[in-house]
C-alpha atoms as a PDB file:
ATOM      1  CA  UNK A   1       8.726  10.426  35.296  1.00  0.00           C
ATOM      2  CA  UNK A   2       9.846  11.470  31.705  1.00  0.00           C
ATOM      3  CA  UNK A   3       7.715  10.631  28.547  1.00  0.00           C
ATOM      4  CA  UNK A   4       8.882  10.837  25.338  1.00  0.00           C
ATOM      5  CA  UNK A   5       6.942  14.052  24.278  1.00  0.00           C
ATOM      6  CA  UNK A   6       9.164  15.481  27.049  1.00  0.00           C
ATOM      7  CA  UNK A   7      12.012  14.990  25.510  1.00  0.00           C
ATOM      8  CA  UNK A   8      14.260  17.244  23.734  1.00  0.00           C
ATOM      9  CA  UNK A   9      15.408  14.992  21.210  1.00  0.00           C
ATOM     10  CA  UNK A  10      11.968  13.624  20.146  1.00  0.00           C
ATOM     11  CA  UNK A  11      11.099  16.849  19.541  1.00  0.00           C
ATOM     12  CA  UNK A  12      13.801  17.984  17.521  1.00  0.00           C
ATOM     13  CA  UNK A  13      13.339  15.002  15.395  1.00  0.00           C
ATOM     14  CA  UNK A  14       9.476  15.375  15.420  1.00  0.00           C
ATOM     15  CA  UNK A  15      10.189  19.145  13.623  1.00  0.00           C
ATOM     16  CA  UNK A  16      12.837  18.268  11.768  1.00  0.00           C
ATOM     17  CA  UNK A  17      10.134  15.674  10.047  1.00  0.00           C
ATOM     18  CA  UNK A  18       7.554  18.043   9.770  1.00  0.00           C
ATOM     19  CA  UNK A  19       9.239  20.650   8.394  1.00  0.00           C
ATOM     20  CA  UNK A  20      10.613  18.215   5.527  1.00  0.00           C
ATOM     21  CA  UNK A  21       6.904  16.855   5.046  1.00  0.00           C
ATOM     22  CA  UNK A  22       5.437  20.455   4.996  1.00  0.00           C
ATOM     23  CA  UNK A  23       8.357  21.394   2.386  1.00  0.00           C
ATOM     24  CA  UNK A  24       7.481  18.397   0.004  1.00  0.00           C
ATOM     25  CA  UNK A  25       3.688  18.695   0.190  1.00  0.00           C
ATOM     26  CA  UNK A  26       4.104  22.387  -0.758  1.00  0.00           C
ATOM     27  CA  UNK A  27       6.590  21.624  -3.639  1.00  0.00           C
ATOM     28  CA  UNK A  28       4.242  18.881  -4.936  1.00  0.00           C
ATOM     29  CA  UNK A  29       0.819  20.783  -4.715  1.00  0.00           C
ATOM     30  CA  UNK A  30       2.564  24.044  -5.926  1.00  0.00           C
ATOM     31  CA  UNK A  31       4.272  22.181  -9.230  1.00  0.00           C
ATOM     32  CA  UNK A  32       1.172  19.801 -10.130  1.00  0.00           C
ATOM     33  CA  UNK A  33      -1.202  22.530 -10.837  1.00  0.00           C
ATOM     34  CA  UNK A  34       0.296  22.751 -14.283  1.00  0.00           C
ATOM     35  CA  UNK A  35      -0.046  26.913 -14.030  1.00  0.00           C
ATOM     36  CA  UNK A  36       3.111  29.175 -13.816  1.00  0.00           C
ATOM     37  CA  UNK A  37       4.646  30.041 -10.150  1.00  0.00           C
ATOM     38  CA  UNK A  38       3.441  33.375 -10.375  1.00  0.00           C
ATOM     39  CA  UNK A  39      -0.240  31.760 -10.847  1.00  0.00           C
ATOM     40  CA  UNK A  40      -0.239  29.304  -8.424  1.00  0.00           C
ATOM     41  CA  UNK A  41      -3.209  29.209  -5.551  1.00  0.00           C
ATOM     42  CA  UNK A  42      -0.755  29.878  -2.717  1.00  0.00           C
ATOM     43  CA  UNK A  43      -2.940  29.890   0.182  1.00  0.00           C
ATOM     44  CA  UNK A  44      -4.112  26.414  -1.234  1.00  0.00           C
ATOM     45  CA  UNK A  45      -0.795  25.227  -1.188  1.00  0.00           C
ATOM     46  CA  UNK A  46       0.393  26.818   2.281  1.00  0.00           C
ATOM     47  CA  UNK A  47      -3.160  24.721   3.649  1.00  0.00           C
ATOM     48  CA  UNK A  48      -1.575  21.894   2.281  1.00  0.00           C
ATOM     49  CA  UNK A  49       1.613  22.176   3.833  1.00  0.00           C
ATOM     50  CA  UNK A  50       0.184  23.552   7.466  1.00  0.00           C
ATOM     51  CA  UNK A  51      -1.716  20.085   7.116  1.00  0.00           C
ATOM     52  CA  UNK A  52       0.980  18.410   6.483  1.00  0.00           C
ATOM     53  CA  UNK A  53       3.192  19.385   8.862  1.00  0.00           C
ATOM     54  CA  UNK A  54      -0.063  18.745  11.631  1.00  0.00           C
ATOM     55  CA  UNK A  55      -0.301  14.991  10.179  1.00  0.00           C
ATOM     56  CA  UNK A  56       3.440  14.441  10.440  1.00  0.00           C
ATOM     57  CA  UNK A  57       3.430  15.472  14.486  1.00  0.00           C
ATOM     58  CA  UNK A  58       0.634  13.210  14.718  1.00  0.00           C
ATOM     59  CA  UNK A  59       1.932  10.311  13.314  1.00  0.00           C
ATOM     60  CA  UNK A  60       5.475  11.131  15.181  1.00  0.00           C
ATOM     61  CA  UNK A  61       3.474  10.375  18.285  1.00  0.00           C
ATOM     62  CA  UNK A  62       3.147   7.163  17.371  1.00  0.00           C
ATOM     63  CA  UNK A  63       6.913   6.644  17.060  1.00  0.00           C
ATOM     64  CA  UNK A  64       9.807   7.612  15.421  1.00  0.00           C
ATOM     65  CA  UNK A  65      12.194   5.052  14.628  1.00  0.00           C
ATOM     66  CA  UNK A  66      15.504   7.757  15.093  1.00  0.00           C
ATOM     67  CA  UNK A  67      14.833   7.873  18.487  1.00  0.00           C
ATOM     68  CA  UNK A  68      15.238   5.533  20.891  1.00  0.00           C
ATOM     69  CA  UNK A  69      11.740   4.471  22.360  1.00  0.00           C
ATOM     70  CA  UNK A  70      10.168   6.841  20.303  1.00  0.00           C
END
């Protein structure tokens, strides 16, 4: 009996969504805090995108529309 979380392809499309959701949380909280790069609070930002990429697994469970009963 195969589940979606068991298969490959939902979980290659699961990643490939949380890595681009962890990516644009990181850009966003790293360029709104109006300081330089160099000054930026990176271990706030790397939370941000850790949570991120958690939330965007989550809600993958629920379904993701490019796969097929996913």
């Amino acid at each position: 009996m195969s589940t979606v979380l068991t298969s490959k392809t939902w979980w290659e499309a699961a990643l490939v969504r949380a890595v681009k959701t962890a990516a644009q949380s990181m850009l966003a909280t790293g360029l709104t805090g109006m300081t330089p790069m160099l000054n930026a609070d990176w271990m706030g930002v790397i939370t941000v995108g850790a949570g991120g990429f958690v939330f965007s697994l989550l809600t993958s469970v629920a379904g993701l529309p490019e796969v097929d009963n996913g």
